[in-house]
PDB file of N, CA and C in Angstrom:
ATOM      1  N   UNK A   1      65.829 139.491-207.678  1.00  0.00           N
ATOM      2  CA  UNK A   1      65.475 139.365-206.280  1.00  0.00           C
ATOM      3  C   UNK A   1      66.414 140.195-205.424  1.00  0.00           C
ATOM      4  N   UNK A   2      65.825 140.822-203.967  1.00  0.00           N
ATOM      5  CA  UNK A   2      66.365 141.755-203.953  1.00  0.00           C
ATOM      6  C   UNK A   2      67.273 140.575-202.414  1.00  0.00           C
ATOM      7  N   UNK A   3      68.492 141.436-201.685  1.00  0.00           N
ATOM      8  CA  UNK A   3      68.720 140.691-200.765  1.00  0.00           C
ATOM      9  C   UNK A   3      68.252 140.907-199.275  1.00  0.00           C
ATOM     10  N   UNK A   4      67.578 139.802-198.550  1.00  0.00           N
ATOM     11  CA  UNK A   4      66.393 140.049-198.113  1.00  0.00           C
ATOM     12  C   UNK A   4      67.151 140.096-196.454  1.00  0.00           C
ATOM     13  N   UNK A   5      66.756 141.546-195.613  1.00  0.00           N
ATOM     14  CA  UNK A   5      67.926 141.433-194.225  1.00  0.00           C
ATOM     15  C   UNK A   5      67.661 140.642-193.472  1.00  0.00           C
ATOM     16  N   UNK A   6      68.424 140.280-192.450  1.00  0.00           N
ATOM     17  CA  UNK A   6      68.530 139.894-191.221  1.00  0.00           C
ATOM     18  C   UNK A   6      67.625 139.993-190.099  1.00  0.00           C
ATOM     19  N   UNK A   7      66.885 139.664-189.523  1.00  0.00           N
ATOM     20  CA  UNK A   7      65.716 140.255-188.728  1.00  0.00           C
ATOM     21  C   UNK A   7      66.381 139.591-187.279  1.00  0.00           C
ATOM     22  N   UNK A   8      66.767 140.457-186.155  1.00  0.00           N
ATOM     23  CA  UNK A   8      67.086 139.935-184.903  1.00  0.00           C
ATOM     24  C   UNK A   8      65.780 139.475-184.121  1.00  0.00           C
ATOM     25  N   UNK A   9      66.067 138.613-182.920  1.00  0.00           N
ATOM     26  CA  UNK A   9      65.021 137.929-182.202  1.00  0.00           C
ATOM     27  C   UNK A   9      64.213 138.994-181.872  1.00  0.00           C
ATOM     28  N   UNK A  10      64.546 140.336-181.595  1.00  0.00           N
ATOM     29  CA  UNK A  10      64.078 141.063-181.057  1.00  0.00           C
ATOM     30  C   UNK A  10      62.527 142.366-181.875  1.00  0.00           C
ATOM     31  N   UNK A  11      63.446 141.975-183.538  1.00  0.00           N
ATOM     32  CA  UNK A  11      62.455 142.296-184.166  1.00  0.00           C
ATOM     33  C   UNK A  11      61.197 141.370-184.246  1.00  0.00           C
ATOM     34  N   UNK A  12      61.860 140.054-184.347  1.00  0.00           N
ATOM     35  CA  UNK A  12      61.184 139.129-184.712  1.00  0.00           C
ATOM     36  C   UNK A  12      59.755 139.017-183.685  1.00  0.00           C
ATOM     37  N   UNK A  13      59.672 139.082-182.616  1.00  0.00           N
ATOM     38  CA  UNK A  13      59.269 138.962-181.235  1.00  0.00           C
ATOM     39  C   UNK A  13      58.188 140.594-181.465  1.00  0.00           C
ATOM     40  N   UNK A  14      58.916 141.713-182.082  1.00  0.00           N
ATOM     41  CA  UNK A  14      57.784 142.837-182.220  1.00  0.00           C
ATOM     42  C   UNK A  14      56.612 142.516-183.132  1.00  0.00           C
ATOM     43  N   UNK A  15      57.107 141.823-184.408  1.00  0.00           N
ATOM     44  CA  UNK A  15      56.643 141.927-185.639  1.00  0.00           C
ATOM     45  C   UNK A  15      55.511 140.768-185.304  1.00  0.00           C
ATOM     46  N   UNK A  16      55.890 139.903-184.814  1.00  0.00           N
ATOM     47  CA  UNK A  16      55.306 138.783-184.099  1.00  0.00           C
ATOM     48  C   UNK A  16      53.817 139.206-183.484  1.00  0.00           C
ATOM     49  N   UNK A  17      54.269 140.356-182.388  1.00  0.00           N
ATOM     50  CA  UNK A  17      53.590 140.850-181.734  1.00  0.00           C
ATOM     51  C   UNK A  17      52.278 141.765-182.350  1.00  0.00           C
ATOM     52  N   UNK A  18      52.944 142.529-183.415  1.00  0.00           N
ATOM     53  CA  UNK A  18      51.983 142.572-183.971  1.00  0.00           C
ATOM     54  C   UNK A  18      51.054 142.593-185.098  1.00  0.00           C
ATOM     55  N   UNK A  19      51.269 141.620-185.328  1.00  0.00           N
ATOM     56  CA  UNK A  19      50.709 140.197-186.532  1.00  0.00           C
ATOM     57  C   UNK A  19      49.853 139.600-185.659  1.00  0.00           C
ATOM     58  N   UNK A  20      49.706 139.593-184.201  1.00  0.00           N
ATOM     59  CA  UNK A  20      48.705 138.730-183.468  1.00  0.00           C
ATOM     60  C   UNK A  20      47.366 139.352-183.521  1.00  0.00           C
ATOM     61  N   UNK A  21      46.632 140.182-183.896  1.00  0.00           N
ATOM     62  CA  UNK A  21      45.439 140.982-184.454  1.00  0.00           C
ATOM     63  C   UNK A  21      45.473 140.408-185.598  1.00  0.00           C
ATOM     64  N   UNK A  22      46.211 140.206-186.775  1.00  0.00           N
ATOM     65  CA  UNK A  22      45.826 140.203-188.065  1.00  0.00           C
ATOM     66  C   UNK A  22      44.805 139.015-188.499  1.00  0.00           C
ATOM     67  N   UNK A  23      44.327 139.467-189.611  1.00  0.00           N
ATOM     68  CA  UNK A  23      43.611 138.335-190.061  1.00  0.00           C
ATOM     69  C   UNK A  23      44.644 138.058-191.414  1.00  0.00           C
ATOM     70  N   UNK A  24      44.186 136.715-191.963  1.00  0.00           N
ATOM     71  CA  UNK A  24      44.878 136.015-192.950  1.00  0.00           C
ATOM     72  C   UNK A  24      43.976 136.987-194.195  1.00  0.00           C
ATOM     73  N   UNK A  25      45.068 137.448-194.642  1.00  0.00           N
ATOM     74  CA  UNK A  25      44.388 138.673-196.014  1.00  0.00           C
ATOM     75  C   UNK A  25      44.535 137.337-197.487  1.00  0.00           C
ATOM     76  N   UNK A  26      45.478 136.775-197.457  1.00  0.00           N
ATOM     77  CA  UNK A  26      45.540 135.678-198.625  1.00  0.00           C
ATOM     78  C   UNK A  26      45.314 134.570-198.582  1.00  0.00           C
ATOM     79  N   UNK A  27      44.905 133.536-199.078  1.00  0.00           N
ATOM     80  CA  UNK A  27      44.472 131.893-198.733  1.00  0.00           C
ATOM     81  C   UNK A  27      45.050 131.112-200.185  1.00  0.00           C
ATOM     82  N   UNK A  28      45.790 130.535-199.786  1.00  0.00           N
ATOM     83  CA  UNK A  28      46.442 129.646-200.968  1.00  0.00           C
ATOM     84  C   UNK A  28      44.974 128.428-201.021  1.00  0.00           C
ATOM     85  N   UNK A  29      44.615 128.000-202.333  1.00  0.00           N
ATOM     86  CA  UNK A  29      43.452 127.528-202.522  1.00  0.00           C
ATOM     87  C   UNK A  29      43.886 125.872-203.061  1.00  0.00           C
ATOM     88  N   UNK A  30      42.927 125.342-203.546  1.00  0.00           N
ATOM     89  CA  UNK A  30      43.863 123.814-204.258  1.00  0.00           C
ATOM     90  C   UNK A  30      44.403 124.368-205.097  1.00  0.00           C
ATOM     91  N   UNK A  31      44.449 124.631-206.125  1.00  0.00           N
ATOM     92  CA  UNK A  31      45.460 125.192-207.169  1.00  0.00           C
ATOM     93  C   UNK A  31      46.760 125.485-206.676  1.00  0.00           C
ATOM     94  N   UNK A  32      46.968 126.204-205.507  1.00  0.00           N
ATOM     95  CA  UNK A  32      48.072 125.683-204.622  1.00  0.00           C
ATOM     96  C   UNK A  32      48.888 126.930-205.041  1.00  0.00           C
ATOM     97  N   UNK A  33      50.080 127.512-205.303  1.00  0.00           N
ATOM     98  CA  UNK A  33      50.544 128.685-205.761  1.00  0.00           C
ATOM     99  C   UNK A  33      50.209 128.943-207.389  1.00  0.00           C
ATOM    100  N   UNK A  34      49.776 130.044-207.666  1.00  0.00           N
ATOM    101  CA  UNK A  34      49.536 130.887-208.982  1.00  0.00           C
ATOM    102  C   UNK A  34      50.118 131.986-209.023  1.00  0.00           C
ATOM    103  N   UNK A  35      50.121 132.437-210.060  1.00  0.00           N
ATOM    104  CA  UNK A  35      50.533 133.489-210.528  1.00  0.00           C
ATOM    105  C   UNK A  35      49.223 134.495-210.269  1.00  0.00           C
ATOM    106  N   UNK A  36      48.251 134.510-209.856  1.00  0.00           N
ATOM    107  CA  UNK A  36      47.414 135.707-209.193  1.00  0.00           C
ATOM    108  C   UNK A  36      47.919 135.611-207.792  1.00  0.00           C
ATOM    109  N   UNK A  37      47.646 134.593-207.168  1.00  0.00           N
ATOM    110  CA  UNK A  37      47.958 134.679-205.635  1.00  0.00           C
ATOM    111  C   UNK A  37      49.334 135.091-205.429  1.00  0.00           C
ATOM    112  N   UNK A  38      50.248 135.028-206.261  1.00  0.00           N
ATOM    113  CA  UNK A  38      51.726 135.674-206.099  1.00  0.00           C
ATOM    114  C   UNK A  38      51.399 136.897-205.887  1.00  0.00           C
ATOM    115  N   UNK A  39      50.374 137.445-207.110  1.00  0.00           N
ATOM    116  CA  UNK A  39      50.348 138.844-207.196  1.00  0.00           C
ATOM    117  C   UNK A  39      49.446 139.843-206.421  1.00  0.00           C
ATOM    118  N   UNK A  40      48.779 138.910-205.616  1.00  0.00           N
ATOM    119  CA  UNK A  40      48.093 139.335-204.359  1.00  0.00           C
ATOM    120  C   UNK A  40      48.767 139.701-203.322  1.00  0.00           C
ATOM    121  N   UNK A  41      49.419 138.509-203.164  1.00  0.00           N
ATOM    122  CA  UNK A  41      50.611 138.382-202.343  1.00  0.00           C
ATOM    123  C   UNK A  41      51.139 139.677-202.038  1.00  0.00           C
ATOM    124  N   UNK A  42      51.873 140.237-203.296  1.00  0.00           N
ATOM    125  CA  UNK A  42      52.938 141.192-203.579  1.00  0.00           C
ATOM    126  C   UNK A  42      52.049 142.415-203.242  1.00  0.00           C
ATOM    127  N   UNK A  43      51.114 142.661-204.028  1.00  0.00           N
ATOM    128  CA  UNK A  43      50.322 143.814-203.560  1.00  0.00           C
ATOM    129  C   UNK A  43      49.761 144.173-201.930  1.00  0.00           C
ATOM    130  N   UNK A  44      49.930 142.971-201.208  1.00  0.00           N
ATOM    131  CA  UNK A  44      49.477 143.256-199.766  1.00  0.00           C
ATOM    132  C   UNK A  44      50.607 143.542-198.884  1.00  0.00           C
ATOM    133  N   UNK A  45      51.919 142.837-199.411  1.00  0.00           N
ATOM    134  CA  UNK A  45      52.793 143.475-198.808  1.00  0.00           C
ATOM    135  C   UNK A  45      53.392 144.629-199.030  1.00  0.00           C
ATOM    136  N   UNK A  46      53.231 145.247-200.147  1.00  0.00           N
ATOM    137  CA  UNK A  46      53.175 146.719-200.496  1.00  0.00           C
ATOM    138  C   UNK A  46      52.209 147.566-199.675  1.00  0.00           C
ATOM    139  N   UNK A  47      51.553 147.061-199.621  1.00  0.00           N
ATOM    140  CA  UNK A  47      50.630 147.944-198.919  1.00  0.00           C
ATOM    141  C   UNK A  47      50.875 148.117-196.987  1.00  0.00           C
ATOM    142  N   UNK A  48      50.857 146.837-196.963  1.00  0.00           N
ATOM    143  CA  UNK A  48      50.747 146.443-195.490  1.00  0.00           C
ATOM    144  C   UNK A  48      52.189 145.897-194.890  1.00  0.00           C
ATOM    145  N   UNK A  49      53.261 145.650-195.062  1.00  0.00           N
ATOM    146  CA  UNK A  49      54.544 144.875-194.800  1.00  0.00           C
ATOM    147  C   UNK A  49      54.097 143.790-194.138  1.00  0.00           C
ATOM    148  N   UNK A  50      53.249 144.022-193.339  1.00  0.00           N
ATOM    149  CA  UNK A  50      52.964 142.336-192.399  1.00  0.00           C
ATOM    150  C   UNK A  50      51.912 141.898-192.911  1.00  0.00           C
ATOM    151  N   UNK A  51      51.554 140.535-193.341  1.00  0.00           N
ATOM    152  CA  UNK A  51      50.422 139.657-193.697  1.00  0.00           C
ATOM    153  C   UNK A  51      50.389 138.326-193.237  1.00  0.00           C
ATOM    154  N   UNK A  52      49.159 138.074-192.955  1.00  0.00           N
ATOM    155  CA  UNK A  52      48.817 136.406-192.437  1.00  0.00           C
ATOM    156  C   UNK A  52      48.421 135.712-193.915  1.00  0.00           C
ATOM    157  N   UNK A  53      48.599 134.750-193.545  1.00  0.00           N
ATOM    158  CA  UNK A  53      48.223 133.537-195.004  1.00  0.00           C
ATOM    159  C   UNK A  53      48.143 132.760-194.692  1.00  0.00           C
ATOM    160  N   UNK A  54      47.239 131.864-195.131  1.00  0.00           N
ATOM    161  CA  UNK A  54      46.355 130.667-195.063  1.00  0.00           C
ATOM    162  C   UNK A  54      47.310 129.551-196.265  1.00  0.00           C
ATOM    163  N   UNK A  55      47.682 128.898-195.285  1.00  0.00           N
ATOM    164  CA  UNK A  55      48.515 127.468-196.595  1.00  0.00           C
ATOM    165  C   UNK A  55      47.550 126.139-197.047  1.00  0.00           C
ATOM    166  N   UNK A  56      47.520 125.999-197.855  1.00  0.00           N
ATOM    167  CA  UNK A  56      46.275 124.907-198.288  1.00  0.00           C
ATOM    168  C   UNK A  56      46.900 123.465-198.038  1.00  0.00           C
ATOM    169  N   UNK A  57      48.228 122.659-197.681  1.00  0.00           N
ATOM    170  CA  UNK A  57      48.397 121.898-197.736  1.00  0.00           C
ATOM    171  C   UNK A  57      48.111 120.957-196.563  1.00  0.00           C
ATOM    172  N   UNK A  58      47.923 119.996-196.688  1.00  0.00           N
ATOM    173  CA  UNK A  58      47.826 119.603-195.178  1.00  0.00           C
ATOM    174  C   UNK A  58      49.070 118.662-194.189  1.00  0.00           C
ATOM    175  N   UNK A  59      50.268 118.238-195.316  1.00  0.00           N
ATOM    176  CA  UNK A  59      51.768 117.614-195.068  1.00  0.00           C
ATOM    177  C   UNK A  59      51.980 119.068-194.450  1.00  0.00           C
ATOM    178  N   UNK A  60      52.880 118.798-193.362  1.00  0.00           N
ATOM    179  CA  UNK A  60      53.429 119.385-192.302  1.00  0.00           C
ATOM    180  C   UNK A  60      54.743 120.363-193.714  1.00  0.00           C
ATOM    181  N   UNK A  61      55.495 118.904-193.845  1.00  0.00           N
ATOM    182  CA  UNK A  61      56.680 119.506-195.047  1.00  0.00           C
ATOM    183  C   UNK A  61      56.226 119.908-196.202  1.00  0.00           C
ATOM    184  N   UNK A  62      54.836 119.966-196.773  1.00  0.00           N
ATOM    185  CA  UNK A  62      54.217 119.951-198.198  1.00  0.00           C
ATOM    186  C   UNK A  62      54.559 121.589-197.459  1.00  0.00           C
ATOM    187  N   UNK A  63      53.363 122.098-196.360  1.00  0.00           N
ATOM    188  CA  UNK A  63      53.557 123.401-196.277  1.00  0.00           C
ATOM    189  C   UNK A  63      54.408 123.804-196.240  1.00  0.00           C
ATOM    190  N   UNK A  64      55.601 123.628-195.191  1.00  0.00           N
ATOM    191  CA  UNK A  64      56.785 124.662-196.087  1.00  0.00           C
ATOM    192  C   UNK A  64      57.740 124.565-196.776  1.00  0.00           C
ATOM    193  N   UNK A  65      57.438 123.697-197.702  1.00  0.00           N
ATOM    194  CA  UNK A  65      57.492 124.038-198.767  1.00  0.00           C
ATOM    195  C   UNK A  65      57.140 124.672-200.155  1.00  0.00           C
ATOM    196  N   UNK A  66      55.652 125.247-199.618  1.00  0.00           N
ATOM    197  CA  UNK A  66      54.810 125.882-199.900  1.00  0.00           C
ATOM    198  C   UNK A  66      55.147 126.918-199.525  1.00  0.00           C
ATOM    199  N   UNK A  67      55.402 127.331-198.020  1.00  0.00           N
ATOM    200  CA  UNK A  67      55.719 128.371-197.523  1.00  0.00           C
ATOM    201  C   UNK A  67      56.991 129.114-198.330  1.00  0.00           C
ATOM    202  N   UNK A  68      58.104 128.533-198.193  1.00  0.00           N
ATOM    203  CA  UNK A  68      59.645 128.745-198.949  1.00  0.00           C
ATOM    204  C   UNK A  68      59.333 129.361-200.307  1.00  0.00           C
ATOM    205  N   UNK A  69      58.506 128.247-201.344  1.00  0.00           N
ATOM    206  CA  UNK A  69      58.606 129.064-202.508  1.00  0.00           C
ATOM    207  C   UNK A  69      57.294 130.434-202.236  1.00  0.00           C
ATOM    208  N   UNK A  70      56.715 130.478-201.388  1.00  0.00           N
ATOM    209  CA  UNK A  70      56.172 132.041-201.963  1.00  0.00           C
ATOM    210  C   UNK A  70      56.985 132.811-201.090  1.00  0.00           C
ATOM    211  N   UNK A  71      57.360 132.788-200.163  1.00  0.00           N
ATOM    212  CA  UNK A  71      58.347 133.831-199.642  1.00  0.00           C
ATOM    213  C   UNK A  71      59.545 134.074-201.059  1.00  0.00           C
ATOM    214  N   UNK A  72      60.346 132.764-201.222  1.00  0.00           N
ATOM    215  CA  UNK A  72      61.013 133.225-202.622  1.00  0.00           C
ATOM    216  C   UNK A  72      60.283 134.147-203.639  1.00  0.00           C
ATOM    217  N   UNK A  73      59.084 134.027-203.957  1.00  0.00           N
ATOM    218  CA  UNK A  73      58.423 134.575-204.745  1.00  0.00           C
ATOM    219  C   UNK A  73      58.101 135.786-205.214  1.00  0.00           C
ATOM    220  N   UNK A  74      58.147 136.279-203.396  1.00  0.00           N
ATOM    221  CA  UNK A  74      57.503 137.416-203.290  1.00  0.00           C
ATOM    222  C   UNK A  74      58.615 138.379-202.482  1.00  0.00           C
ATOM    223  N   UNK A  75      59.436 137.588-202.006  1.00  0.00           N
ATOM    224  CA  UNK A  75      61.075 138.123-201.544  1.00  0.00           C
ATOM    225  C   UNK A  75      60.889 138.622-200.216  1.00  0.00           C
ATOM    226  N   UNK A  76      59.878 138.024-199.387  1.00  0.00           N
ATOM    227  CA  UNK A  76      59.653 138.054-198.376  1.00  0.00           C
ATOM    228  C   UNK A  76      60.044 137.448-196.821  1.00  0.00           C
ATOM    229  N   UNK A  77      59.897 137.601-195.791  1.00  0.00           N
ATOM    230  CA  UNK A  77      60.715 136.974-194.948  1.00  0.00           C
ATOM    231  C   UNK A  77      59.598 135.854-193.543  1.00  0.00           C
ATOM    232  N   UNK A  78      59.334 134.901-193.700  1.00  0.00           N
ATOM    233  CA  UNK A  78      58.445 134.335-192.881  1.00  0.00           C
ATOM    234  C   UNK A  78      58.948 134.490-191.425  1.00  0.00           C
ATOM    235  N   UNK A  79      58.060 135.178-190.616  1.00  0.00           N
ATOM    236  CA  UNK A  79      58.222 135.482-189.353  1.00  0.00           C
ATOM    237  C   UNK A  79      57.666 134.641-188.071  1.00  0.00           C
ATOM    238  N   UNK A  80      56.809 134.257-188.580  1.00  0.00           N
ATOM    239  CA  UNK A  80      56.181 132.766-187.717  1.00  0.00           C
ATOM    240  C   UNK A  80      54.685 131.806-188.890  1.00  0.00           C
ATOM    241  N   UNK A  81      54.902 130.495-188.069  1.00  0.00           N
ATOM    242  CA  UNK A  81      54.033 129.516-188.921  1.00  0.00           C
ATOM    243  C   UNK A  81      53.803 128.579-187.991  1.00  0.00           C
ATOM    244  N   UNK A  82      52.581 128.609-187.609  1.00  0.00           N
ATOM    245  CA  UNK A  82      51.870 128.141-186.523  1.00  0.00           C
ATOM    246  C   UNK A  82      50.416 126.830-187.771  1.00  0.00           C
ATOM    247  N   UNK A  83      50.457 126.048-187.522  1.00  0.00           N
ATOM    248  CA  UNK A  83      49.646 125.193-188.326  1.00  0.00           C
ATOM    249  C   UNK A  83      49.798 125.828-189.964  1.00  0.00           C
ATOM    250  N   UNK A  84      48.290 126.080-190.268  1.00  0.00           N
ATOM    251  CA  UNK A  84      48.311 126.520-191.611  1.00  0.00           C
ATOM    252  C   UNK A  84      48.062 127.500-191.960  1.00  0.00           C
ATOM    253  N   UNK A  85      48.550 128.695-190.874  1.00  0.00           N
ATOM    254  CA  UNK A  85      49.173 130.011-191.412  1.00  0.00           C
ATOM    255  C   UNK A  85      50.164 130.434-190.978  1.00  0.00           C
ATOM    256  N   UNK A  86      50.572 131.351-191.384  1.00  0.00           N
ATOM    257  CA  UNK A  86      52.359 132.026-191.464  1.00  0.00           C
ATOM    258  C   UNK A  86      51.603 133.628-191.856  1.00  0.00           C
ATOM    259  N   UNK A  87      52.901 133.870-191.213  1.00  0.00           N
ATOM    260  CA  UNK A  87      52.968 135.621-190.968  1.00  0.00           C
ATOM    261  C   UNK A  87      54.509 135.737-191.918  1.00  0.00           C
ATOM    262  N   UNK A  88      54.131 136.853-192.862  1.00  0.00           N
ATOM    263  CA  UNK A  88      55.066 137.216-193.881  1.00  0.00           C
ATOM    264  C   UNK A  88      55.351 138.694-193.685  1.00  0.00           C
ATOM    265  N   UNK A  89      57.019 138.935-193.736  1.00  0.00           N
ATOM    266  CA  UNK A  89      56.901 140.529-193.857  1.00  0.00           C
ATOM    267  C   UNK A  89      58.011 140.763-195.088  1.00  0.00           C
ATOM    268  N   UNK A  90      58.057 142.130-195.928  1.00  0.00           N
ATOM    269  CA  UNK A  90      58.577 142.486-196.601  1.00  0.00           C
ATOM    270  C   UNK A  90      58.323 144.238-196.553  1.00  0.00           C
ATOM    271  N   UNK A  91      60.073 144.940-196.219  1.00  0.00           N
ATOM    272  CA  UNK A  91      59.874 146.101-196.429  1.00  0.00           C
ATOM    273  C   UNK A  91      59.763 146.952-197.058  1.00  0.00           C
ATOM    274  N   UNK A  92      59.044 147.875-196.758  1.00  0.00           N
ATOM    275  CA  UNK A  92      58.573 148.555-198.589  1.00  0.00           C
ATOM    276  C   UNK A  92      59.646 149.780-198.022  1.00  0.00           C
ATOM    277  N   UNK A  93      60.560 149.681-199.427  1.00  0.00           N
ATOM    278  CA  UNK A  93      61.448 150.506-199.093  1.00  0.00           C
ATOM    279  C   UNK A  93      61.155 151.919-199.780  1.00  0.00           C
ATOM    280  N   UNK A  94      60.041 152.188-200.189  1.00  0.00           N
ATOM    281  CA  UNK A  94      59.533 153.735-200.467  1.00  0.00           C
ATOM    282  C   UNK A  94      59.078 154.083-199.380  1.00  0.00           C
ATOM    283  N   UNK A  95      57.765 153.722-198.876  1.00  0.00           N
ATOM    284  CA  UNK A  95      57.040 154.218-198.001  1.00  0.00           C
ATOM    285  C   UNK A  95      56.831 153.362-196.745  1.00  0.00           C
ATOM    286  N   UNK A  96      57.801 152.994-195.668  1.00  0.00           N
ATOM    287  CA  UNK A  96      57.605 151.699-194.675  1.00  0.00           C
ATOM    288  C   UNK A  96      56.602 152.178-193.752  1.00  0.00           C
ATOM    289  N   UNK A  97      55.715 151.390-193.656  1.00  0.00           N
ATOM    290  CA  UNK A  97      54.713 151.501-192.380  1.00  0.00           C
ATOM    291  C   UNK A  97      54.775 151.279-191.315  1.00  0.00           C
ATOM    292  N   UNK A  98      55.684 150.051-191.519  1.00  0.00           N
ATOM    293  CA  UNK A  98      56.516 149.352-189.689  1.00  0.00           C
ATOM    294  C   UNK A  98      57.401 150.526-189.255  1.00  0.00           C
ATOM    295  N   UNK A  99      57.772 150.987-188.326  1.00  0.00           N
ATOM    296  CA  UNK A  99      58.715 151.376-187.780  1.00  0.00           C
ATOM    297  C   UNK A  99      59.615 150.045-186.843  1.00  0.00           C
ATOM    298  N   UNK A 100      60.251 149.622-187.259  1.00  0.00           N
ATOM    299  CA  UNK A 100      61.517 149.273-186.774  1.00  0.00           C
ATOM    300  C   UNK A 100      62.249 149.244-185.756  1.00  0.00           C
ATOM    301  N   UNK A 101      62.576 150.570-185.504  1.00  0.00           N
ATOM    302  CA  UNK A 101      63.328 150.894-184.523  1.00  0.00           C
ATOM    303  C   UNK A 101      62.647 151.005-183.051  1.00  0.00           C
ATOM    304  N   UNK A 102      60.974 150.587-183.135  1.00  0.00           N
ATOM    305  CA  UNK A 102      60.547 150.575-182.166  1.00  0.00           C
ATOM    306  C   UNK A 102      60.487 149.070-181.274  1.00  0.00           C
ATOM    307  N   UNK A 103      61.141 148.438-182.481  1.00  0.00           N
ATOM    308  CA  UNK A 103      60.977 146.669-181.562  1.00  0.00           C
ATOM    309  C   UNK A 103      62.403 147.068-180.820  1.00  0.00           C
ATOM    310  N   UNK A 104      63.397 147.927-180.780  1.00  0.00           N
ATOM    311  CA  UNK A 104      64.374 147.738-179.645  1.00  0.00           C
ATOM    312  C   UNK A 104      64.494 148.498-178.667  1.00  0.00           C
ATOM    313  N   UNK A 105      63.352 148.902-178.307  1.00  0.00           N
ATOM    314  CA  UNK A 105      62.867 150.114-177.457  1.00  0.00           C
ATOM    315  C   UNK A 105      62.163 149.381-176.000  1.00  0.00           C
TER     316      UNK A 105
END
């Protein structure tokens, strides 16, 4: 696992910003975390750094704890979680799509 940075309010508040268009690309189902949906997971944030997700639980604490282990999972950083979805980002450190340096602008 890699070590996952620091995100200031200020990123947080961009990334936030725009994750508010997205749709939920993954849906945790009853089965609840798998080893495909990990690997969905992983592939969308490769692709995309920001993703919405759909949590299947309906305990307030069931979800994040749900939430926690796939961010562990997937070495990702939860940026907001509003009912039963959450916005996940992870930077792809080959090819980043976010620019960054524009949330302190």
């Amino acid at each position: 696992m890699n070590k996952l940075p620091v995100l200031d309010k200020t990123t947080i508040k961009y990334l936030r910003s725009l994750a508010h268009a997205l749709k939920p690309v993954v849906r945790l189902g009853q089965n609840g975390l798998t080893e495909a949906v990990i690997q969905e997971l992983d592939g969308a944030l490769d692709h995309h750094e920001l993703v919405k997700i759909k949590l299947s639980e309906s305990a307030k604490t069931a979800r994040q704890n749900q939430l926690n282990a796939l961010c562990d999972a997937v070495d990702a950083i939860s940026v907001q979680q509003i009912g039963h979805t959450a916005t996940l980002f992870r930077r792809n450190a080959k090819k980043p799509v976010i620019e960054l340096s524009l949330a302190r602008d």
